[in-house]
Protein backbone atom coordinates (compact mmCIF):
# COMPACT_ATOMS: atom_id res chain seq x y z
CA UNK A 1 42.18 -130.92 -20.34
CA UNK A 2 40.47 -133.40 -18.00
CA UNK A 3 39.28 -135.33 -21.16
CA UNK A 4 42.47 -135.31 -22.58
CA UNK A 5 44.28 -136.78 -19.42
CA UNK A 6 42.22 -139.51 -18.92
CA UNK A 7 42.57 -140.85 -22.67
CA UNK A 8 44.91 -142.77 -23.79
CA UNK A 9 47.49 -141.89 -26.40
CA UNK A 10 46.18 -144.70 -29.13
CA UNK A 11 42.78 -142.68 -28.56
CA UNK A 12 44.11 -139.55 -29.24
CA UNK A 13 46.15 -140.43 -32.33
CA UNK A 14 43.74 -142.45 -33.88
CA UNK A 15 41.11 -139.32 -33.76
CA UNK A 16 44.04 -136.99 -34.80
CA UNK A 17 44.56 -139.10 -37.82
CA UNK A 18 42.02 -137.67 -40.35
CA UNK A 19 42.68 -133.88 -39.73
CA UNK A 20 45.18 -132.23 -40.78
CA UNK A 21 48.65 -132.49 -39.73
CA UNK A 22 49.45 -129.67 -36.62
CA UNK A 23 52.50 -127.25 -37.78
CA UNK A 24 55.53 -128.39 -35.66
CA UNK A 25 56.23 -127.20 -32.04
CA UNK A 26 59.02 -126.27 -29.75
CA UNK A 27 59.47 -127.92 -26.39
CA UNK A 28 59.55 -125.85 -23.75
CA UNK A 29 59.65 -129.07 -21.24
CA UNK A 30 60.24 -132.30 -22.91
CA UNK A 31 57.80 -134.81 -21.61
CA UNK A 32 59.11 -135.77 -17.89
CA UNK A 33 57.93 -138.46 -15.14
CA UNK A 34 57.92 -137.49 -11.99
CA UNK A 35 55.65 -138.17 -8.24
CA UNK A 36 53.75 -135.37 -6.81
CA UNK A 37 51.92 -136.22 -3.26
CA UNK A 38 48.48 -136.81 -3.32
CA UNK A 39 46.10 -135.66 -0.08
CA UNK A 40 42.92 -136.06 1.25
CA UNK A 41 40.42 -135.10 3.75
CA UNK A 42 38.92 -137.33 6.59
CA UNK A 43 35.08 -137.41 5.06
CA UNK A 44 35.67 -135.00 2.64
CA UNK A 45 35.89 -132.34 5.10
CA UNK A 46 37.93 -133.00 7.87
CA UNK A 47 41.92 -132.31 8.33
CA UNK A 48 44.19 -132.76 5.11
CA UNK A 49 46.69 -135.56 5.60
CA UNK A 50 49.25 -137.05 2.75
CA UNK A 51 47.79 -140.15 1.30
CA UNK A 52 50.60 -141.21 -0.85
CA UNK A 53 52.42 -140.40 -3.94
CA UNK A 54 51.71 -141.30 -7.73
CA UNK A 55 53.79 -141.19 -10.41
CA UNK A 56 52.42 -138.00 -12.92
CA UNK A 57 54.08 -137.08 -16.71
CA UNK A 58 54.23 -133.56 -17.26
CA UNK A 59 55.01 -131.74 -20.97
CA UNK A 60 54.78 -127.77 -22.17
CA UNK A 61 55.10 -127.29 -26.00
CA UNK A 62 54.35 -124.04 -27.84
CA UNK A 63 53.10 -124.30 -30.87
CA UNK A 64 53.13 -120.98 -32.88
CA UNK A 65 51.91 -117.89 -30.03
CA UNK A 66 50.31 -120.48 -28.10
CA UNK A 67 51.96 -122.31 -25.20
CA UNK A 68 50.36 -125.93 -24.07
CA UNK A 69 50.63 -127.65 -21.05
CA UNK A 70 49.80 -131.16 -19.98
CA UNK A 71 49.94 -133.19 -16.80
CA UNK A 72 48.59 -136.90 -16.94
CA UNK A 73 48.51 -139.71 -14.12
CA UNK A 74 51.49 -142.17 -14.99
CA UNK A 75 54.39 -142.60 -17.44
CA UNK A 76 52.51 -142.21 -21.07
CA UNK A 77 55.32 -139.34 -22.45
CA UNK A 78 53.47 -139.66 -25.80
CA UNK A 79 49.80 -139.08 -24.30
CA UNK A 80 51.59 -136.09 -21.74
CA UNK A 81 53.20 -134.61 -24.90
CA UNK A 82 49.78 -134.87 -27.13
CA UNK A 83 47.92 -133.51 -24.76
CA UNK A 84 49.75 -130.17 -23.97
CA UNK A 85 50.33 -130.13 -28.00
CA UNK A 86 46.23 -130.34 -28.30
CA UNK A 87 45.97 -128.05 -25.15
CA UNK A 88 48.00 -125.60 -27.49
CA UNK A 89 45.98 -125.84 -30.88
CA UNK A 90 42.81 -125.77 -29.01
CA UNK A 91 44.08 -121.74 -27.98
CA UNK A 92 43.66 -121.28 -32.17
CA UNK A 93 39.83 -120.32 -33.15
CA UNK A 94 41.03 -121.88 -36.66
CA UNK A 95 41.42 -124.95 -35.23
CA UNK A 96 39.68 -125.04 -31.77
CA UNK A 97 35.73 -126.38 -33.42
CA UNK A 98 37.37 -128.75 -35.62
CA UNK A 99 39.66 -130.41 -32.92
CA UNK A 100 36.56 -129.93 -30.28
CA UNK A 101 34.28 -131.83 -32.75
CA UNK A 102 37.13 -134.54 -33.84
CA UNK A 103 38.82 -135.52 -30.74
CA UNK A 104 37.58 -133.49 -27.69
CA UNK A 105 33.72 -134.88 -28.19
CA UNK A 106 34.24 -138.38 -29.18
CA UNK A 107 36.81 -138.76 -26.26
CA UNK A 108 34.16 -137.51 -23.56
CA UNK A 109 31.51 -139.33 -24.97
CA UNK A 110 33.57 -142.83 -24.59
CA UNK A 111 34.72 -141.22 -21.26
CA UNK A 112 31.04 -140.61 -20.14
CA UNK A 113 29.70 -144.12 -21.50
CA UNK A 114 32.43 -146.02 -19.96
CA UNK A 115 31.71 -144.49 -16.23
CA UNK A 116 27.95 -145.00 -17.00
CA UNK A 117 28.71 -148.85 -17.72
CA UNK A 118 30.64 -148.98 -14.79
CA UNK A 119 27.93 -147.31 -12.66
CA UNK A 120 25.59 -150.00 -13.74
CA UNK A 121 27.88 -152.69 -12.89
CA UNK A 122 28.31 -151.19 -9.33
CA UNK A 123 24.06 -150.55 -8.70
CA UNK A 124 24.26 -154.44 -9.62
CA UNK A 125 25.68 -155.27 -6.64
CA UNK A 126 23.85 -152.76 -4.86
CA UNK A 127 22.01 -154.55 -1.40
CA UNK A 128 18.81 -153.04 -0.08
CA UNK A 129 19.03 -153.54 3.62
CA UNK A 130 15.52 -152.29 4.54
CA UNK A 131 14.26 -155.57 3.15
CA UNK A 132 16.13 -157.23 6.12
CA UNK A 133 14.51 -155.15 8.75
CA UNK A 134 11.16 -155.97 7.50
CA UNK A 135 11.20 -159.67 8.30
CA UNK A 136 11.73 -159.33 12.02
């Protein structure tokens, strides 16, 4: 699910596209924007305080026995509404290795290269400050 609610909805559809069409599905909560608070912790462990709000989709579909639910960061109905529908075939061993190896896989593997990239970018910048205490 983490996969699915960091990816967009064009990356989604797009791997989608070559497999078979999913049966239809019932809403059980249309796709819905909404703000939930986020917290945090004074260095990580210290007291909880309310850092803000952020605006969060939300979407449950069932899809045969199988209920799906999805919550993604911002106002993307279509990616909240294909990722609960996803979270919901993924519950059917008929379909779970095919979607797994079709969309799940390729998504995390963009995912994964894309934070690598960015990690190299950042170590880039990186300064080494024992250098500077050396020429005293």
């Amino acid at each position: 699910m983490a996969v699915l609610a960091r990816a967009g909805a064009a990356e989604i559809t797009d791997l989608l596209a070559p497999l078979p069409a999913l049966p239809a599905f019932e809403h059980l909560r249309p796709p819905e924007t909404g703000l939930v608070m986020v917290r945090g912790r004074a260095g990580g462990d210290g007291a909880p305080f309310n850092l803000g709000e952020m605006t969060v989709t939300r979407c449950a579909v069932r899809l045969g026995e199988a209920v799906g639910h999805a919550y993604v960061a911002g106002r993307d109905k279509v990616q909240a509404e294909l990722a609960a529908l996803l979270d919901a075939a993924l519950q059917d061993p008929a379909r779970r290795d095919a979607l797994m190896d079709s969309v799940i896989a390729p998504l995390a593997a963009r995912q994964q290269a894309a934070r690598e990239a960015e990690a190299r970018r950042a170590a880039a910048t990186k300064v080494d400050f024992l250098a500077m205490q050396t020429i005293r």
